[in-house]
Protein backbone atom coordinates (compact mmCIF):
# COMPACT_ATOMS: atom_id res chain seq x y z
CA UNK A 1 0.00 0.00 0.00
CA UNK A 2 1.31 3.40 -1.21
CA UNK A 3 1.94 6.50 1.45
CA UNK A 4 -1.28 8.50 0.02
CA UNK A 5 0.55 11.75 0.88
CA UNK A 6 2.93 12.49 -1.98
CA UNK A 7 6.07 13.10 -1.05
CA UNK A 8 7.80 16.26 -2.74
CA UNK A 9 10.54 15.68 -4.98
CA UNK A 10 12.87 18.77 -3.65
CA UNK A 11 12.42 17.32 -0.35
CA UNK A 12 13.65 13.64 -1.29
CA UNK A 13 16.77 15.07 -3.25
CA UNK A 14 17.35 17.55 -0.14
CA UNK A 15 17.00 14.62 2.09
CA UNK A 16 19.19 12.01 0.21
CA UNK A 17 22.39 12.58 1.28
CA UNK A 18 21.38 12.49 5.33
CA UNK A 19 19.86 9.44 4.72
CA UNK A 20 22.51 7.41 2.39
CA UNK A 21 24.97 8.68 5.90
CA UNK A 22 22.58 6.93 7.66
CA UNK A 23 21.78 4.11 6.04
CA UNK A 24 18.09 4.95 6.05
CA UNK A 25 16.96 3.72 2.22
CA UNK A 26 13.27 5.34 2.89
CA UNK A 27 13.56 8.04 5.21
CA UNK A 28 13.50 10.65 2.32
CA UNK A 29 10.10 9.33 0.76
CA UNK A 30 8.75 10.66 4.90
CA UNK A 31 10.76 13.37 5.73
CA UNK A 32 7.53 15.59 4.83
CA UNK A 33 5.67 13.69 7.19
CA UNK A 34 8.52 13.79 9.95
CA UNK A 35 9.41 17.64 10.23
CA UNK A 36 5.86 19.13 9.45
CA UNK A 37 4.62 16.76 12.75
CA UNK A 38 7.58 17.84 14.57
CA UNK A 39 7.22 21.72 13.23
CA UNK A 40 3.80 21.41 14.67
CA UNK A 41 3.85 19.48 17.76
CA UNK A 42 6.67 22.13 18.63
CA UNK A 43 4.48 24.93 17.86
CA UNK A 44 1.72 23.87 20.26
CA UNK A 45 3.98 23.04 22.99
CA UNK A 46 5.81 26.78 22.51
CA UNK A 47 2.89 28.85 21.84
CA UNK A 48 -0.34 27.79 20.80
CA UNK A 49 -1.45 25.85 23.53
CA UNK A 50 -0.20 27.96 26.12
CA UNK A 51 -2.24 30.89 25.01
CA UNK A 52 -5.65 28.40 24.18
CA UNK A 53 -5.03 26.92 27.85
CA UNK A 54 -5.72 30.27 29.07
CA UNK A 55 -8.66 31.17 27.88
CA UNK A 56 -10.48 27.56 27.49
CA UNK A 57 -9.29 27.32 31.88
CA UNK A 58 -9.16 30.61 33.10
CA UNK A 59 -9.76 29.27 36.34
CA UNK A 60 -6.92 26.63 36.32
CA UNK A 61 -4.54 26.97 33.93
CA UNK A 62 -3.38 30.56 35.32
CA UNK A 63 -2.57 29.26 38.81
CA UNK A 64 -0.69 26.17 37.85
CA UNK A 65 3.20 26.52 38.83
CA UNK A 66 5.86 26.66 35.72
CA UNK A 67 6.45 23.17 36.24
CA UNK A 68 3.29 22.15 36.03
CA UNK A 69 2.13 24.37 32.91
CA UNK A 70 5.10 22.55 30.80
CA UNK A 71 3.61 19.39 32.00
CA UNK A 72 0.12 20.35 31.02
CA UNK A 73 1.45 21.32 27.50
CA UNK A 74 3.29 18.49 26.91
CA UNK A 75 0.31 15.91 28.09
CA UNK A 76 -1.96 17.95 25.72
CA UNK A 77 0.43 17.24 22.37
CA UNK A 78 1.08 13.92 23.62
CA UNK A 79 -3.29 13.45 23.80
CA UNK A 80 -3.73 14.70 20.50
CA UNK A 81 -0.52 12.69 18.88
CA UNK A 82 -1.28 9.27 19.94
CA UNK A 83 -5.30 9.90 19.09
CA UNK A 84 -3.94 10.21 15.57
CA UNK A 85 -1.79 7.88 15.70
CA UNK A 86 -3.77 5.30 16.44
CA UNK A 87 -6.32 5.99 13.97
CA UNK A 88 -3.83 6.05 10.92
CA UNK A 89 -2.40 2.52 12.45
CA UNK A 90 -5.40 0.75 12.98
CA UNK A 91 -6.35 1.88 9.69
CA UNK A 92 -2.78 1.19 7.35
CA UNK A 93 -2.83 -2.66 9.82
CA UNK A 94 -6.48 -3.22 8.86
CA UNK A 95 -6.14 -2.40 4.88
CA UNK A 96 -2.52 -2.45 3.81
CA UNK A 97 -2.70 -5.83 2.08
CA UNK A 98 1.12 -6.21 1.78
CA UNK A 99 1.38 -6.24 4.88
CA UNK A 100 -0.68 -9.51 5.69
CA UNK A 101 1.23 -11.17 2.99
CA UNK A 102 4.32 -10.91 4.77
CA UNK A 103 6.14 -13.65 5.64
CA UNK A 104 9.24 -13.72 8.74
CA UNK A 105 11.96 -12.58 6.37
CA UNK A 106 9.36 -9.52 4.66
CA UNK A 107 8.24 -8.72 8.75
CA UNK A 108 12.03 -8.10 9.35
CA UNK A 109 13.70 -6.22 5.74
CA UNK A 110 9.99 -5.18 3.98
CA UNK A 111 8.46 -1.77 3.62
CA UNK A 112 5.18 0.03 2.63
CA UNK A 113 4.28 3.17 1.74
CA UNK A 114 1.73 3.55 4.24
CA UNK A 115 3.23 2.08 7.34
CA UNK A 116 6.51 4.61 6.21
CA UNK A 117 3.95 7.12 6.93
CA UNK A 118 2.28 6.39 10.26
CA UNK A 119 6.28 5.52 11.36
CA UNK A 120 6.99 9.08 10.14
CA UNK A 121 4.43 10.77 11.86
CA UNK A 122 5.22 8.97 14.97
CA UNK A 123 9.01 9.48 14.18
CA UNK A 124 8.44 13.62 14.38
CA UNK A 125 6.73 13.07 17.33
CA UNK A 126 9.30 11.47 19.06
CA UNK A 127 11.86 13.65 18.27
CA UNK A 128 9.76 16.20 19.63
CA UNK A 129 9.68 14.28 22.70
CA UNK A 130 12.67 14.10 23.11
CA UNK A 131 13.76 17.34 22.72
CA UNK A 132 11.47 18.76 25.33
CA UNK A 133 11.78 16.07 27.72
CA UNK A 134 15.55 16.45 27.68
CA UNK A 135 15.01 20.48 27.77
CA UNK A 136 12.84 19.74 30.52
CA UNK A 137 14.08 16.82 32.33
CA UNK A 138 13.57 17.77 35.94
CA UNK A 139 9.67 18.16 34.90
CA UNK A 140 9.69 14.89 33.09
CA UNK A 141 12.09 12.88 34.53
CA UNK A 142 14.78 10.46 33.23
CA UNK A 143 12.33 7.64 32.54
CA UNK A 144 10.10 9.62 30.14
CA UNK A 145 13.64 10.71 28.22
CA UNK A 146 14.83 7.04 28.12
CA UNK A 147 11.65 6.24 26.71
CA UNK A 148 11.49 8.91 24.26
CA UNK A 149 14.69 7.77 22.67
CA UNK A 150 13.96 4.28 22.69
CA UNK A 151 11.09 4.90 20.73
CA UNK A 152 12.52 7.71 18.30
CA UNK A 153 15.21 4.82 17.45
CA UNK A 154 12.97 1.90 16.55
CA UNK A 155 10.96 4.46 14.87
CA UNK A 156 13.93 5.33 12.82
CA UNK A 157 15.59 2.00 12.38
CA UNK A 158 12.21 1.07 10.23
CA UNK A 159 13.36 3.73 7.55
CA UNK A 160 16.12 1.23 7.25
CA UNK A 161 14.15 -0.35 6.36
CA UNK A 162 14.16 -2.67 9.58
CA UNK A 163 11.55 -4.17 10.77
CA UNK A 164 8.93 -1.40 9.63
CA UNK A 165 6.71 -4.40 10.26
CA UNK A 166 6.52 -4.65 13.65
CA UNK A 167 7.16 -0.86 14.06
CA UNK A 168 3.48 0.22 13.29
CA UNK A 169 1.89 -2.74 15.63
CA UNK A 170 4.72 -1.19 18.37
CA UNK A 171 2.78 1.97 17.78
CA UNK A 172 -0.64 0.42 19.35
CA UNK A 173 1.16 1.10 22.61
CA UNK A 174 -0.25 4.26 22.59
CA UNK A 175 -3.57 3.24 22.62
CA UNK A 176 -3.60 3.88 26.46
CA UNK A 177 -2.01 7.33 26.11
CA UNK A 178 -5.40 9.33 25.74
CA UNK A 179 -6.44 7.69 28.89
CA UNK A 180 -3.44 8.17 30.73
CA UNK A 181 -3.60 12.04 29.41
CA UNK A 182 -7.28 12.66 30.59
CA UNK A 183 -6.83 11.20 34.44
CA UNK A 184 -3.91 13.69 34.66
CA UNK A 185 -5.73 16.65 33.52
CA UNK A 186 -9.02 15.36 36.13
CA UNK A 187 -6.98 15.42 38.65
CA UNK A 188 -6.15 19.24 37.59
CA UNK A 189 -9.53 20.05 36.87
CA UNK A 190 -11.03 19.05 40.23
CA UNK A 191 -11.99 15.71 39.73
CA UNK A 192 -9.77 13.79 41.62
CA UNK A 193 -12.15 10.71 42.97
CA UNK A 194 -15.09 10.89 41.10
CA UNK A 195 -16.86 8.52 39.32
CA UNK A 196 -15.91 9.56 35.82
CA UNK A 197 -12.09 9.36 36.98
CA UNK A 198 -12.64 6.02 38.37
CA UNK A 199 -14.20 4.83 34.71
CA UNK A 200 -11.00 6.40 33.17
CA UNK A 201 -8.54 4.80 35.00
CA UNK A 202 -10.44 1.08 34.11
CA UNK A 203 -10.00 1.87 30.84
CA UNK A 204 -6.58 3.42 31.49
CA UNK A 205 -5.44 -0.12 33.27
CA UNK A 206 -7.81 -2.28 30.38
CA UNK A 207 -6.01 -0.77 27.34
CA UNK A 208 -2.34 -0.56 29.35
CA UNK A 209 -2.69 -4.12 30.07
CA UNK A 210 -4.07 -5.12 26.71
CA UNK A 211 -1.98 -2.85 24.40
CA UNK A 212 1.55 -2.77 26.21
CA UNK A 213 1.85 -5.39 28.17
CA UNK A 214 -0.18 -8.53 25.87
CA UNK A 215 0.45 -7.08 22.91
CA UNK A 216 3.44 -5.77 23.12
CA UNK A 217 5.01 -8.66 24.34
CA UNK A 218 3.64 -10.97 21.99
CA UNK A 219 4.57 -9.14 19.33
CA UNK A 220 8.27 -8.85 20.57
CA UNK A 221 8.17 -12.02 20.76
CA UNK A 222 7.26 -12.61 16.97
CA UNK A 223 9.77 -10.30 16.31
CA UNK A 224 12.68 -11.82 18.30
CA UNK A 225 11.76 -14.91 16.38
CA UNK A 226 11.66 -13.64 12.75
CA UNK A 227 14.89 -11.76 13.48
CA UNK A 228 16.63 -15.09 15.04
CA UNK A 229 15.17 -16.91 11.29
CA UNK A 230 16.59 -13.67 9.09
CA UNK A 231 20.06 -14.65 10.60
CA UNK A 232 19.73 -18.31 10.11
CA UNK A 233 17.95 -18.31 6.36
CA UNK A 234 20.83 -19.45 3.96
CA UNK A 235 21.52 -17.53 1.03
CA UNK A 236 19.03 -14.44 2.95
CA UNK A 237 19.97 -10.83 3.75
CA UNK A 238 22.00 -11.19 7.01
CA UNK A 239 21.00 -9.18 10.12
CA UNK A 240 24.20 -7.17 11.05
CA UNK A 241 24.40 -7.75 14.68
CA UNK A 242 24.69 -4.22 16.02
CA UNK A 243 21.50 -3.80 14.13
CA UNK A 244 19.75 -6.72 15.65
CA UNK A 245 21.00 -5.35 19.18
CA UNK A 246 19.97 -1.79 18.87
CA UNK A 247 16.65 -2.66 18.13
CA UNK A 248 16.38 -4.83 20.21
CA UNK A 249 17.63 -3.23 23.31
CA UNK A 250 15.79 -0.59 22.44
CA UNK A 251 12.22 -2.32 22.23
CA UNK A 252 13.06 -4.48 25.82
CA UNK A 253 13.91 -0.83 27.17
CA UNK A 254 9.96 0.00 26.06
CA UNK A 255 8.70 -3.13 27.43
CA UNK A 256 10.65 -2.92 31.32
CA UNK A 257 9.38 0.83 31.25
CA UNK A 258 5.66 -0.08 30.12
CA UNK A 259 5.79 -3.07 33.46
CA UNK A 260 7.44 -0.47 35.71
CA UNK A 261 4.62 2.15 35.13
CA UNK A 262 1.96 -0.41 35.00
CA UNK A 263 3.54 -1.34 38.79
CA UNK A 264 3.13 2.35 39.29
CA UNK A 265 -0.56 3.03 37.74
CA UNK A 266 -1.91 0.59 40.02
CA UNK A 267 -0.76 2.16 43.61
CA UNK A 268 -1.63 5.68 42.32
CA UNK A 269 -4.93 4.21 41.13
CA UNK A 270 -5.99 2.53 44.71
CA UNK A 271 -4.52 5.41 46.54
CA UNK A 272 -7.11 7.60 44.32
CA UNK A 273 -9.85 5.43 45.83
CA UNK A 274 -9.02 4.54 48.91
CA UNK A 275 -8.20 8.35 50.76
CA UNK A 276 -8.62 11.19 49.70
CA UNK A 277 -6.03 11.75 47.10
CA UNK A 278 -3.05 14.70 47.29
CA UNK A 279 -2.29 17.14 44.37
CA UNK A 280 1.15 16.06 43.94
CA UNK A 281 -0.04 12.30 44.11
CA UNK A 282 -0.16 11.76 39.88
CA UNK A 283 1.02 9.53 36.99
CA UNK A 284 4.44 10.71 36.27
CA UNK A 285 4.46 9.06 33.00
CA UNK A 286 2.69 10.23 29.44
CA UNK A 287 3.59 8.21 26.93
């Protein structure tokens, strides 16, 4: 299945010689989906939201300490990335064709069009993240950095392309993200406790559980598996083993963080429900 957003022809020449220093064959055929999504998440973190924050919560945005406000911003982009994101996967897993034809050594050295674009859009969003969450790491913390560059590398390593298979179903994590996002901002907006928060976080711990934890293990495991056949298929296109090990260190680094903050998620959750809960008391995590 083809990317159905053209990609300009300056753009691919301009982009050509970054990507043969590289080694990343198709990142020029979705640079123009990688810099306009980090051009814009930028711009909303900077200056747009800040301003629309204001006046959609004059009554809670304002009081909110600096540290706070950056966190507010960021969970906003992050909410509106990963609702996106998940739309365009679902939609490129459900009707890209090629891609159920694959077989273990296609999963691990194949490409389309269409998962090189939800991979780009995700890739500009991760390089977003981790530019603010490095500019910003005592808001964010070291985990949310590790995680951000974890996930800009697989992203990147499928314009190889390597494994662009499995890099789209890795993108399914974020189907908890929007939940994760919205019990933040309740707990902001004064509803700390209630019964609406309490329906949240199921579906916060339903679609954590389901998408990160099941899913994403079982699909590293089919990945660890058609990468351990790529090596041993005679007369095949060899895995280099630094590539095998970047990717792969970086997906388990994804997978410990996604059981640590699932550890985490619970105990916040219970103390939510159990006492009454204290302002500082939140999900550190948003991705």
């Amino acid at each position: 299945m083809r990317d159905p957003i053209p990609a300009p022809r300056s753009l691919i020449q301009f982009t050509n010689p970054l990507a043969r220093t590289l080694s990343l064959r198709t990142l020029p055929l979705h640079a123009h989906e990688i810099l306009p999504a980090f051009t814009i998440y930028a711009f909303l973190d900077g200056y747009l939201l800040p301003l629309a924050s204001r006046r959609l919560c004059p009554g809670t945005y304002p009081g909110l300490d600096p540290r706070t406000r950056v966190n507010w911003n960021a969970r906003v982009v992050s909410l509106l990335q990963s609702s996106c994101v998940n739309a365009a996967a679902l939609a490129v897993i459900h009707f890209d064709r090629e891609r159920w034809a694959m077989g273990p050594r296609e999963r691990v050295w194949g490409y389309t069009g269409a998962s090189g674009m939800v991979q780009g859009f995700a890739a500009g969003y991760f390089l977003w993240d981790v530019a603010t969450s490095a500019a910003d790491l005592d808001v964010h913390g070291p985990g949310a950095l590790m995680h951000a560059g974890s996930a800009l590398a697989v992203s990147l390593l499928g314009f190889r392309p390597f494994c662009n298979y499995y890099g789209l179903n890795f993108i399914l994590y974020e189907l908890s993200t929007p939940f994760l996002n919205v019990h933040w901002f309740m707990d902001k907006l004064g509803m700390t406790g209630s019964t609406a928060q309490l329906v949240n976080g199921i579906a916060l711990v339903t679609t954590f559980g389901a998408s990160r934890l099941v899913w994403g293990t079982y699909q590293s495991v089919r990945m660890y598996q058609d990468i351990w056949t790529a090596f041993e298929t005679p007369g095949g296109l060899p895995v280099p083993p630094w590539l095998a090990v970047a990717y792969v260190v970086s997906n388990t680094t994804l997978s410990v963080l996604n059981f640590y903050w699932f550890g985490r998620m619970i105990t916040t959750l219970r103390k939510r429900f159990e006492k009454p809960s204290k302002e500082d008391d939140e999900i550190d995590t948003k991705k």
